[in-house]
Protein backbone atom coordinates (compact mmCIF):
# COMPACT_ATOMS: atom_id res chain seq x y z
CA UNK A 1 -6.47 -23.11 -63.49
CA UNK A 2 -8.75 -21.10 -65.60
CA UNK A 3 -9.77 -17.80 -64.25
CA UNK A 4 -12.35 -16.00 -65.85
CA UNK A 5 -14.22 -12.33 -65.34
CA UNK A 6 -18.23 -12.44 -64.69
CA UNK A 7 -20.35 -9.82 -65.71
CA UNK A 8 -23.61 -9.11 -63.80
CA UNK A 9 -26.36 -6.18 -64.14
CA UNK A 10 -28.19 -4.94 -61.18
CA UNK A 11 -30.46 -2.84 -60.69
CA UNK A 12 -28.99 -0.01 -58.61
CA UNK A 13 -25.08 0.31 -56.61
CA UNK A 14 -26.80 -1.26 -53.12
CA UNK A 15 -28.12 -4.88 -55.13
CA UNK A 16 -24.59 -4.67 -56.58
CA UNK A 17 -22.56 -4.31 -53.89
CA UNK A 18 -24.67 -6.96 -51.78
CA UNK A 19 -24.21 -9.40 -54.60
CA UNK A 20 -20.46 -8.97 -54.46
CA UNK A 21 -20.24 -8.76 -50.95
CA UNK A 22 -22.08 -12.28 -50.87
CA UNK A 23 -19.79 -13.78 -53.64
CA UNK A 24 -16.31 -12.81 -52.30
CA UNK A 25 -17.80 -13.38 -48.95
CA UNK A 26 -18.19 -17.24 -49.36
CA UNK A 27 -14.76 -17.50 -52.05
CA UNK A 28 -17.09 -17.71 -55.08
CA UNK A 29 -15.51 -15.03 -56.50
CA UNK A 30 -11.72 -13.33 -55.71
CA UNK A 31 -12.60 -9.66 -56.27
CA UNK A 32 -15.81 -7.23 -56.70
CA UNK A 33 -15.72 -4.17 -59.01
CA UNK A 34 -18.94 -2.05 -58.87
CA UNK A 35 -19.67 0.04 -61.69
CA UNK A 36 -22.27 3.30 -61.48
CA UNK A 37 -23.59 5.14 -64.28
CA UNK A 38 -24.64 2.40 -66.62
CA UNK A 39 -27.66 2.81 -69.00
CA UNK A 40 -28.77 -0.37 -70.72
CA UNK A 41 -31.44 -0.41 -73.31
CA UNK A 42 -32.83 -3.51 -74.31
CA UNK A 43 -36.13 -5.66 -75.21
CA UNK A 44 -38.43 -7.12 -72.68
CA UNK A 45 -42.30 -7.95 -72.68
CA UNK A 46 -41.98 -6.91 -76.47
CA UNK A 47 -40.73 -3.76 -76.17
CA UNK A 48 -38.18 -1.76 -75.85
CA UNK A 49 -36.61 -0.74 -72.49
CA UNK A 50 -34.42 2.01 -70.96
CA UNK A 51 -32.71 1.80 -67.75
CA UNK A 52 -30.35 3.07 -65.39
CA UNK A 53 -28.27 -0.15 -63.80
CA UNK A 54 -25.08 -0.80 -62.33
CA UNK A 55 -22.38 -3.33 -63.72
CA UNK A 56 -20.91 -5.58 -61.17
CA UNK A 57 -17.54 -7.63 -62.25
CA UNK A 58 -16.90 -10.68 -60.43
CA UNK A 59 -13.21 -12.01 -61.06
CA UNK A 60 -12.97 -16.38 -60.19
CA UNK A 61 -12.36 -19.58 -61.73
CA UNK A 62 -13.80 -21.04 -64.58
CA UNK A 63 -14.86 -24.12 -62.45
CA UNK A 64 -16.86 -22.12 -59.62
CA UNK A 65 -19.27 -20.26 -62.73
CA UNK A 66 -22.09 -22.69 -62.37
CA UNK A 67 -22.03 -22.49 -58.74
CA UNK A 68 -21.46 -18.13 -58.76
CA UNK A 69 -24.04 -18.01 -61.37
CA UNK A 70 -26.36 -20.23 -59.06
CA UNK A 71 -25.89 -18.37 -56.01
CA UNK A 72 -26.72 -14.94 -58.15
CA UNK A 73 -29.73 -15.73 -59.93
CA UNK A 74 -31.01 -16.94 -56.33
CA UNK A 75 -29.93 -13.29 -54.78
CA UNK A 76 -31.00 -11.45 -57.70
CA UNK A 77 -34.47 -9.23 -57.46
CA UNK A 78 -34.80 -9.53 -61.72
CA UNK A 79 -36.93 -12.60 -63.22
CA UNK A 80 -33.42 -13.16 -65.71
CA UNK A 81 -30.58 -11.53 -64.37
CA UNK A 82 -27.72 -11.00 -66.83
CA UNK A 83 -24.80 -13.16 -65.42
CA UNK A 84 -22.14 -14.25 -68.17
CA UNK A 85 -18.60 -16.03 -67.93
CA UNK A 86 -15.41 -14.12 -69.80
CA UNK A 87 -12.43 -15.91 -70.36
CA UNK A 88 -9.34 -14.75 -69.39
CA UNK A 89 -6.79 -15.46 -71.76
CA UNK A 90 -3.73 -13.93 -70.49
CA UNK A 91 -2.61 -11.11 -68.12
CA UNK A 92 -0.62 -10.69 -65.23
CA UNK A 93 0.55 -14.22 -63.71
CA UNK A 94 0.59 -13.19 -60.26
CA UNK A 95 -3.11 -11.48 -60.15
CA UNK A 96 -4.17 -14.47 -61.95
CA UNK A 97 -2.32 -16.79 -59.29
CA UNK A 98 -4.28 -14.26 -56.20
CA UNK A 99 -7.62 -15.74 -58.05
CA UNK A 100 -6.68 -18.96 -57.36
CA UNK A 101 -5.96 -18.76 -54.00
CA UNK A 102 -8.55 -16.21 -52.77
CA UNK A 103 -11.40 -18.97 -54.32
CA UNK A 104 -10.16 -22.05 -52.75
């Protein structure tokens, strides 16, 4: 089993937390970490953007990412919400096992 770490940008802590809520809710994803604070700058409509967003990490397995990234973009309030897979390519055995098992 392959676990890997997926990182999402919301808007503010409430989209975050619903998102997670929704994803560990239905075993798409083991564990939620939401992160305030966050300030990304970036391009859009051809130019460039400043904005205050929080950073949700969503910890699964590699084979529920299609189907976690699926059930995001349909939550998500932004046109192209960030939502990328990280591997995970070692760590502790027994978190990595608790994956698993929580995403069955």
């Amino acid at each position: 089993m392959s676990s890997v770490l997926v990182y999402v940008t919301a808007p503010n802590r409430e989209v975050a937390l619903a998102l997670g809520r929704a994803a560990v809710g239905d075993r798409l994803a083991a564990c939620a970490n939401v992160l305030d604070g966050m300030t990304a700058v970036f391009r859009w409509d051809g130019a460039v953007q400043e904005e205050a967003e929080t950073v949700l990490i969503l910890k699964t397995r590699e084979a529920l990412v299609d189907t976690l990234t699926a059930r995001l973009k349909a939550d998500h309030p932004y046109d192209c919400p960030c939502v990328v897979a990280l591997p995970i390519t070692g760590g502790n055995g027994a978190f990595l096992d608790w994956i698993g098992e929580e995403t069955r």
